[in-house]
N, C-alpha and C. Protein backbone atom coordinates (compact mmCIF):
# COMPACT_ATOMS: atom_id res chain seq x y z
N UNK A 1 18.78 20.84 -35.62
CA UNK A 1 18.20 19.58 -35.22
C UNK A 1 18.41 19.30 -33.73
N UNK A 2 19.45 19.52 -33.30
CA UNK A 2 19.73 19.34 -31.30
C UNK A 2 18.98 20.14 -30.82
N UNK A 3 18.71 21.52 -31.53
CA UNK A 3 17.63 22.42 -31.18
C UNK A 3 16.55 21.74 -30.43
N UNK A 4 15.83 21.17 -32.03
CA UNK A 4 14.77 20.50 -31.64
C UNK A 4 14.37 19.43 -30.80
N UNK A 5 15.34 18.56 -30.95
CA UNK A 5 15.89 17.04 -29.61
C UNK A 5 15.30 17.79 -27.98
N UNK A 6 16.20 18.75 -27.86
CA UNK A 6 16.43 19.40 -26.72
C UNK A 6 14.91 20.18 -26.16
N UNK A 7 14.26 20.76 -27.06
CA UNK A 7 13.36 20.99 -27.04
C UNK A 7 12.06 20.26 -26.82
N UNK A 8 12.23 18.66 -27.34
CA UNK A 8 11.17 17.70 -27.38
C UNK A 8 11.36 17.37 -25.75
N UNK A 9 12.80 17.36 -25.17
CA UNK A 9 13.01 16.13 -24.29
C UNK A 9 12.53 17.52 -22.77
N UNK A 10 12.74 18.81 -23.11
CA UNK A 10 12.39 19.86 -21.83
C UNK A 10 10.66 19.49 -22.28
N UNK A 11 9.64 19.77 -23.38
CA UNK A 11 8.41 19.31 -23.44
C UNK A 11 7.77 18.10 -22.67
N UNK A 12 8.66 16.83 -22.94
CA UNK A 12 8.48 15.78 -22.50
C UNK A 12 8.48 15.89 -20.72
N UNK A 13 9.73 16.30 -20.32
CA UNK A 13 9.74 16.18 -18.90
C UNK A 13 8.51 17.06 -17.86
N UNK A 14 8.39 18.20 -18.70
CA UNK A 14 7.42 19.03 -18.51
C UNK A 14 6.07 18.62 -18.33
N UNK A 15 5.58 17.85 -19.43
CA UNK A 15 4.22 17.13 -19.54
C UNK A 15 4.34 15.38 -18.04
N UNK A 16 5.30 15.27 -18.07
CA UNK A 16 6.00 14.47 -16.83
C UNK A 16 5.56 14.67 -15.37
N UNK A 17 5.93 16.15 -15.33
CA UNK A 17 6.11 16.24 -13.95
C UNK A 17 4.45 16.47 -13.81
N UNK A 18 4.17 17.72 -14.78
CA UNK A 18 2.57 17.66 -14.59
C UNK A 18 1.64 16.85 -14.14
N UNK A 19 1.88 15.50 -14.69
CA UNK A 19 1.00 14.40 -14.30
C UNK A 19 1.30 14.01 -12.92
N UNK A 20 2.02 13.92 -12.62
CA UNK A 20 3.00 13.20 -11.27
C UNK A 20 2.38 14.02 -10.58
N UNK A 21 2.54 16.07 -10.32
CA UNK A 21 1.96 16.60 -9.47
C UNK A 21 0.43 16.13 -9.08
N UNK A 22 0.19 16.42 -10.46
CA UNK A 22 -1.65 16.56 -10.86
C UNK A 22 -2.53 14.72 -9.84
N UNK A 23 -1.11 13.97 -10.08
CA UNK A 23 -2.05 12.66 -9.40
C UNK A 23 -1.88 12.54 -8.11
N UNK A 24 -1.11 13.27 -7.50
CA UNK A 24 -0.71 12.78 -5.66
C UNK A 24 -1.59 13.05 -4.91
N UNK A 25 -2.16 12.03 -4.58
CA UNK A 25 -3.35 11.60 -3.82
C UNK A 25 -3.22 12.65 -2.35
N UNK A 26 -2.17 12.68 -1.58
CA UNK A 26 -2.64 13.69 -0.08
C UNK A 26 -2.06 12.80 0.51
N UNK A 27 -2.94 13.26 1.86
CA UNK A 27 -3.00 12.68 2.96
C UNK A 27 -4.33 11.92 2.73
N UNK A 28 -4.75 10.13 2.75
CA UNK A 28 -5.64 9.45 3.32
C UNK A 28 -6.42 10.15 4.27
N UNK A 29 -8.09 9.28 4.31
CA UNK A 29 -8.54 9.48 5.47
C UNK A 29 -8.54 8.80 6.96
N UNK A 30 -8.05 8.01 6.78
CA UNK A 30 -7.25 7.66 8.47
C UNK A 30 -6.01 8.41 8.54
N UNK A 31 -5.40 9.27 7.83
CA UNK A 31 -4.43 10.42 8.02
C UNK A 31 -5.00 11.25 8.38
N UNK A 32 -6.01 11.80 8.15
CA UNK A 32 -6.86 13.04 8.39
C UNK A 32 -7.71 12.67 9.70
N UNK A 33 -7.80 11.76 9.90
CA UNK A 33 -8.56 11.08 11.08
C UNK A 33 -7.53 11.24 12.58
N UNK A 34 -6.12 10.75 12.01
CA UNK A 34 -5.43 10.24 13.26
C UNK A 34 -4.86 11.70 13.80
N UNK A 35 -4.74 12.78 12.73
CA UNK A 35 -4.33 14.16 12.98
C UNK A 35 -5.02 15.15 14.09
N UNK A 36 -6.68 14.95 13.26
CA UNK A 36 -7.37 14.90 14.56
C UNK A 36 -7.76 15.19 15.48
N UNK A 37 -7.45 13.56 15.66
CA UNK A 37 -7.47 12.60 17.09
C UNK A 37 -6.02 13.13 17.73
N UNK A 38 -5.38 13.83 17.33
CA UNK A 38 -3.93 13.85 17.92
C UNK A 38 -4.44 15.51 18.52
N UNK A 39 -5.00 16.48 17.20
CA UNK A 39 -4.73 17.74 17.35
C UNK A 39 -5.73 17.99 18.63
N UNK A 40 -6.56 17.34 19.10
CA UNK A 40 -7.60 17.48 20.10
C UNK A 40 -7.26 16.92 21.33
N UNK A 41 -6.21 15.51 21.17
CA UNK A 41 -6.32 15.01 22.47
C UNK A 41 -5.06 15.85 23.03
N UNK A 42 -3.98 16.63 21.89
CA UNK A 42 -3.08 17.63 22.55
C UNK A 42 -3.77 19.19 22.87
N UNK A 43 -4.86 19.44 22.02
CA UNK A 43 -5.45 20.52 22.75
C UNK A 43 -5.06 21.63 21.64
N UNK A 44 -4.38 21.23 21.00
CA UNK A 44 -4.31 22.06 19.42
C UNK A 44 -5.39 22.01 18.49
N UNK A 45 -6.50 23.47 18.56
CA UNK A 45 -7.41 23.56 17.81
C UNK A 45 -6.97 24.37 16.56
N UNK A 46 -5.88 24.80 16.61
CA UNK A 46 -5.74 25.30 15.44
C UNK A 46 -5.81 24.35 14.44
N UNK A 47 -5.24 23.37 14.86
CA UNK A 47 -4.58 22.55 13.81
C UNK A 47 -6.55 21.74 12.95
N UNK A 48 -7.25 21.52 14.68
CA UNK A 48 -8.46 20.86 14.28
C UNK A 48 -9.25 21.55 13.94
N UNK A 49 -9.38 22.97 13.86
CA UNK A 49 -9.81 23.99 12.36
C UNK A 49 -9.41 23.69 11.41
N UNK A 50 -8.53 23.67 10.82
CA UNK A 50 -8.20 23.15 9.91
C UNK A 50 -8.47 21.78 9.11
N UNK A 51 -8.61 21.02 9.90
CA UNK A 51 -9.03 19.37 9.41
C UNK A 51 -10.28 19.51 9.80
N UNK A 52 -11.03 20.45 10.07
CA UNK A 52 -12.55 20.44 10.24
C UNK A 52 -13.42 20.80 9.21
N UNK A 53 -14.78 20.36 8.98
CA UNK A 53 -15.36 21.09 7.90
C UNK A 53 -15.91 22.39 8.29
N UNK A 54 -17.10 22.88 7.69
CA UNK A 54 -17.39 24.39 7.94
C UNK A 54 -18.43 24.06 9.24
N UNK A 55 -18.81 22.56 9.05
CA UNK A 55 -20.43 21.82 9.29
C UNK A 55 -20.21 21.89 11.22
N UNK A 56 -18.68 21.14 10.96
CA UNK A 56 -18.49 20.95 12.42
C UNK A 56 -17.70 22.66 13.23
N UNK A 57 -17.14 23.21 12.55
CA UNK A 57 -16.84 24.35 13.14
C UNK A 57 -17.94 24.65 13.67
N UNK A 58 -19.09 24.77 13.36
CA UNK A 58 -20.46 25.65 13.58
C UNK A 58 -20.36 26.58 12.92
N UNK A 59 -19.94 27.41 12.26
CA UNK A 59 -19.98 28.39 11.81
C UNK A 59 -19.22 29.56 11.87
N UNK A 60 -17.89 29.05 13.22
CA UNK A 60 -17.26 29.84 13.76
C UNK A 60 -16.09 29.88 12.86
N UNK A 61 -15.47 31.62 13.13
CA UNK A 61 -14.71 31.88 12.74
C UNK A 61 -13.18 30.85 13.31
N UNK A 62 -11.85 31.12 13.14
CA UNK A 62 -10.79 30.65 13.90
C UNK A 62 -10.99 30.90 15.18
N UNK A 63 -10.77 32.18 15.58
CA UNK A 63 -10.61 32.69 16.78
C UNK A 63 -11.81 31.85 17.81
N UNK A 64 -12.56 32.56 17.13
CA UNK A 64 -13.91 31.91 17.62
C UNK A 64 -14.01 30.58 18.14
N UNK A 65 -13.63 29.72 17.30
CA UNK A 65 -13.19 28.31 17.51
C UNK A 65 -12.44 27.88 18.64
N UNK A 66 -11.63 28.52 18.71
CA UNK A 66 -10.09 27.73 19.18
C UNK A 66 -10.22 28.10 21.05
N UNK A 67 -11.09 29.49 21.06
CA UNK A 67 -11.87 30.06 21.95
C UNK A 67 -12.60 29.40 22.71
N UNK A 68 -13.79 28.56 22.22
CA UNK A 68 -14.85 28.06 22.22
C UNK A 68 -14.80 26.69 22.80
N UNK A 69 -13.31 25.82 21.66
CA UNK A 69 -13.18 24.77 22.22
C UNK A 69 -11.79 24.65 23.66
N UNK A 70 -10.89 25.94 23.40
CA UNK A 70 -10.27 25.64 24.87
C UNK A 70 -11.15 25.67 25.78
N UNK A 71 -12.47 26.54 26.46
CA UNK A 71 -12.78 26.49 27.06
C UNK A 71 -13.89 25.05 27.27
N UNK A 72 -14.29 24.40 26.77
CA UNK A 72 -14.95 23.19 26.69
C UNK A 72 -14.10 21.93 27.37
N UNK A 73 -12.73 21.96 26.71
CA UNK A 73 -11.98 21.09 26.72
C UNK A 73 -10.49 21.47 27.11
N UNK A 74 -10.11 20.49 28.37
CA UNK A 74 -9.00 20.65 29.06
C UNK A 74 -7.95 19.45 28.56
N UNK A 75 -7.02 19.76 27.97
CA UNK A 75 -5.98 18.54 27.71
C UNK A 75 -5.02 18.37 28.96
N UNK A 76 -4.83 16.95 28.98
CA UNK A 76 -4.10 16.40 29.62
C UNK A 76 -2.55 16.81 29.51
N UNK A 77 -2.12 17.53 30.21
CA UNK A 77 -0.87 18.48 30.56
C UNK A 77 0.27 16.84 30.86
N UNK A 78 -0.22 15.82 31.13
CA UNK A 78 0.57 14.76 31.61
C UNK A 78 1.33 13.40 30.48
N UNK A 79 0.05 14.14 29.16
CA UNK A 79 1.05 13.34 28.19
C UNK A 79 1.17 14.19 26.88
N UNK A 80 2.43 14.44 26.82
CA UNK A 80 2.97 15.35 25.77
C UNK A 80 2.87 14.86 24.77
N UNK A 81 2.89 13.36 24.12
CA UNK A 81 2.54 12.91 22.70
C UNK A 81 2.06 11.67 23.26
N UNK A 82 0.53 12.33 22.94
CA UNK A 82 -0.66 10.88 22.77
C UNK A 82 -0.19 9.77 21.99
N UNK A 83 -0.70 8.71 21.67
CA UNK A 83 -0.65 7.86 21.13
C UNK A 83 -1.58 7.60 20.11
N UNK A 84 -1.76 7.27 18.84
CA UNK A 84 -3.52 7.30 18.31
C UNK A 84 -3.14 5.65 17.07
N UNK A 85 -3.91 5.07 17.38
CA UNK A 85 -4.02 4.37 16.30
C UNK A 85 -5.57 4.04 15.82
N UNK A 86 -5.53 3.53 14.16
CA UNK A 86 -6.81 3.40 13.44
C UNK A 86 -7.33 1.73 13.92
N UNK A 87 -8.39 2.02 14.49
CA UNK A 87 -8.93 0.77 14.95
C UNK A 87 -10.09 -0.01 13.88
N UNK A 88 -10.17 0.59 13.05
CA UNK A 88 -11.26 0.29 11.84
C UNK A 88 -11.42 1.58 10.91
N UNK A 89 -11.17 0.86 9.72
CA UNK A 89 -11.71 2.01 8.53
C UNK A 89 -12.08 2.10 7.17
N UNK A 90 -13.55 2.75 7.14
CA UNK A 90 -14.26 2.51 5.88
C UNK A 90 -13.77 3.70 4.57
N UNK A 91 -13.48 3.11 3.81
CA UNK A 91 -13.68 4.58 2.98
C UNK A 91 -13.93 4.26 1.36
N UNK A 92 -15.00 4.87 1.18
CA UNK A 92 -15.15 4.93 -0.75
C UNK A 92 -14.97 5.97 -1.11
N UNK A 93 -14.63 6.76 -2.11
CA UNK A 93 -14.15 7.40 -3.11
C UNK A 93 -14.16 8.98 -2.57
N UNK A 94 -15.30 9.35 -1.57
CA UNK A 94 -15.31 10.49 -1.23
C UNK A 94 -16.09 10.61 -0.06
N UNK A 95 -16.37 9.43 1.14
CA UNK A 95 -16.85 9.12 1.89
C UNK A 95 -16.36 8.36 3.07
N UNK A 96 -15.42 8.89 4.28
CA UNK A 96 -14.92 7.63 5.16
C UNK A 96 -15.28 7.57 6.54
N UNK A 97 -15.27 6.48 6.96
CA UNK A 97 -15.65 6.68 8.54
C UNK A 97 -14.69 5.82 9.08
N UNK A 98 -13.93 6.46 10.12
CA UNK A 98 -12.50 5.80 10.84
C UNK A 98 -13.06 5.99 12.34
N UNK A 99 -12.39 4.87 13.06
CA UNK A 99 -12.59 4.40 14.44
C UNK A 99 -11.06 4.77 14.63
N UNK A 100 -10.60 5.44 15.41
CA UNK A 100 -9.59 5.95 15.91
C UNK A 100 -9.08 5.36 17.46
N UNK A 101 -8.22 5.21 18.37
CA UNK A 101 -7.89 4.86 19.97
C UNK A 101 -7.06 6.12 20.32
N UNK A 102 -7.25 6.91 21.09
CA UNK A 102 -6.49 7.58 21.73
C UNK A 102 -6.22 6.67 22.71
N UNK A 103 -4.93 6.22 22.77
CA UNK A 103 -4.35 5.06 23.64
C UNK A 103 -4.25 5.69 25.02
N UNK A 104 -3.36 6.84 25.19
CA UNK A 104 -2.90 7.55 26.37
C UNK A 104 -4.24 8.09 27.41
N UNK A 105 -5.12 8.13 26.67
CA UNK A 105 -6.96 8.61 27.78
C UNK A 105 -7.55 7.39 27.26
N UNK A 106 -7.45 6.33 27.23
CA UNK A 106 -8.01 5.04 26.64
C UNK A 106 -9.83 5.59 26.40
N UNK A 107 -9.23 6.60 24.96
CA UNK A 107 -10.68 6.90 24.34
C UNK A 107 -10.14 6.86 22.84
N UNK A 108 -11.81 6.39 22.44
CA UNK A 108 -11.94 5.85 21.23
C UNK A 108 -12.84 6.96 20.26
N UNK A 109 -12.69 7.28 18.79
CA UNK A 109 -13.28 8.62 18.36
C UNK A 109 -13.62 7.57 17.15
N UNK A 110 -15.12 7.94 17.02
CA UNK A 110 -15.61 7.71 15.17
C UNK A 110 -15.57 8.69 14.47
N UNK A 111 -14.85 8.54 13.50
CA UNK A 111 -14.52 10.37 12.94
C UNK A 111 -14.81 9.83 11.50
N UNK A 112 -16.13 10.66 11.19
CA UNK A 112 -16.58 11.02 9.78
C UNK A 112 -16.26 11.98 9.06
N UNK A 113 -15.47 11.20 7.91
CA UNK A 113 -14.39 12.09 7.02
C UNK A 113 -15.60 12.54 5.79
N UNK A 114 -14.94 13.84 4.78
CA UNK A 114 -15.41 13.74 3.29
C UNK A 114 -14.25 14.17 2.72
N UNK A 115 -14.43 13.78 1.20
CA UNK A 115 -13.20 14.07 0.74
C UNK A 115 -14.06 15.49 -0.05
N UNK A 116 -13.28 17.01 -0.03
CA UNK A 116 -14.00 17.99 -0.41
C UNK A 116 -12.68 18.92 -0.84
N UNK A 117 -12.50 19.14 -2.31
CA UNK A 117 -12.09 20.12 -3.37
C UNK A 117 -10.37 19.41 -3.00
N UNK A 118 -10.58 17.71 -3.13
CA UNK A 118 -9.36 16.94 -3.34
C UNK A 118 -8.61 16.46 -1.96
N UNK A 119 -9.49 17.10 -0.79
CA UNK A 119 -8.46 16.50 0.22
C UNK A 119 -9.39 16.10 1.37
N UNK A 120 -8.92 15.62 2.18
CA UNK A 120 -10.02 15.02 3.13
C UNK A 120 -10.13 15.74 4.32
N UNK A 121 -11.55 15.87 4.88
CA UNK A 121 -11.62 16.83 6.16
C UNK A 121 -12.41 15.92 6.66
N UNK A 122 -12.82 16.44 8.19
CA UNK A 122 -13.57 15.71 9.39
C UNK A 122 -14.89 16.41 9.73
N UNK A 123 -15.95 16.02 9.31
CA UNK A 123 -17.53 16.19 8.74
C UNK A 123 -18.46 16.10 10.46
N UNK A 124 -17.88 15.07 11.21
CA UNK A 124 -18.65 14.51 12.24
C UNK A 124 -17.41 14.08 12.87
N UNK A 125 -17.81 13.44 14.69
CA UNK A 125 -16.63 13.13 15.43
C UNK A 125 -17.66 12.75 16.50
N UNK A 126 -17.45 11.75 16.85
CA UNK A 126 -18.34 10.76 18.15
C UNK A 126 -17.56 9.96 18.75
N UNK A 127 -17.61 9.88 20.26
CA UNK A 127 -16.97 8.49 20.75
C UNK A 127 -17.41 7.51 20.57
N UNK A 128 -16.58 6.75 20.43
CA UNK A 128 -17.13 5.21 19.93
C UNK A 128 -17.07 4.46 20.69
């Protein structure tokens, strides 16, 4: 009979944790927004491959990318951690659009999120 006790209560915790994993939402999309807004205004494209969709890469590989956009874009060597806050933000169920401030280059980013296979990426990106 403790057999079985013991057995119900490892089942139980088991079916427990499952759910708990199975529901944790992520990172938000003004998380995915302000990352970014951070990984670009520091000049880290790796990072904004990553939070990018396929749409906005163009089509490019990593290399390709990270390539493509150092040479486009020169970061400011003068501030080592930007500042970013969410200045407005819409989001329904699998659809968001965040207004971002890069405080430190007093620039502002509209960054169109989707939420795609559970987590949120950056679809579009405009100054606002």
């Amino acid at each position: 009979m403790p057999l079985i006790v013991a057995l119900l209560i490892i089942v139980g915790l088991i079916v427990v944790f499952w759910i708990a994993v199975g529901h944790e939402q992520g990172p938000s999309a003004s998380d995915t927004a302000i990352s970014y807004a951070l990984a670009r205004a520091r000049g880290d494209w790796s990072i904004a491959y990553d939070l990018s969709s396929k749409e906005l890469r163009g089509g490019l590989k990593r290399a390709e990318f990270i390539a493509a956009q150092r040479g486009s874009y020169v970061p400011s060597a003068s501030i080592p951690s930007p500042h970013v806050q969410v200045e407005q933000s819409t989001a329904l169920s699998d659809l968001a659009v965040v207004v971002v401030r890069v405080e430190d280059l007093d620039l502002a980013l509209r960054v169109d999120c989707e939420r795609r296979e559970g987590s949120w990426v950056v679809t579009a990106v405009a100054e606002a």
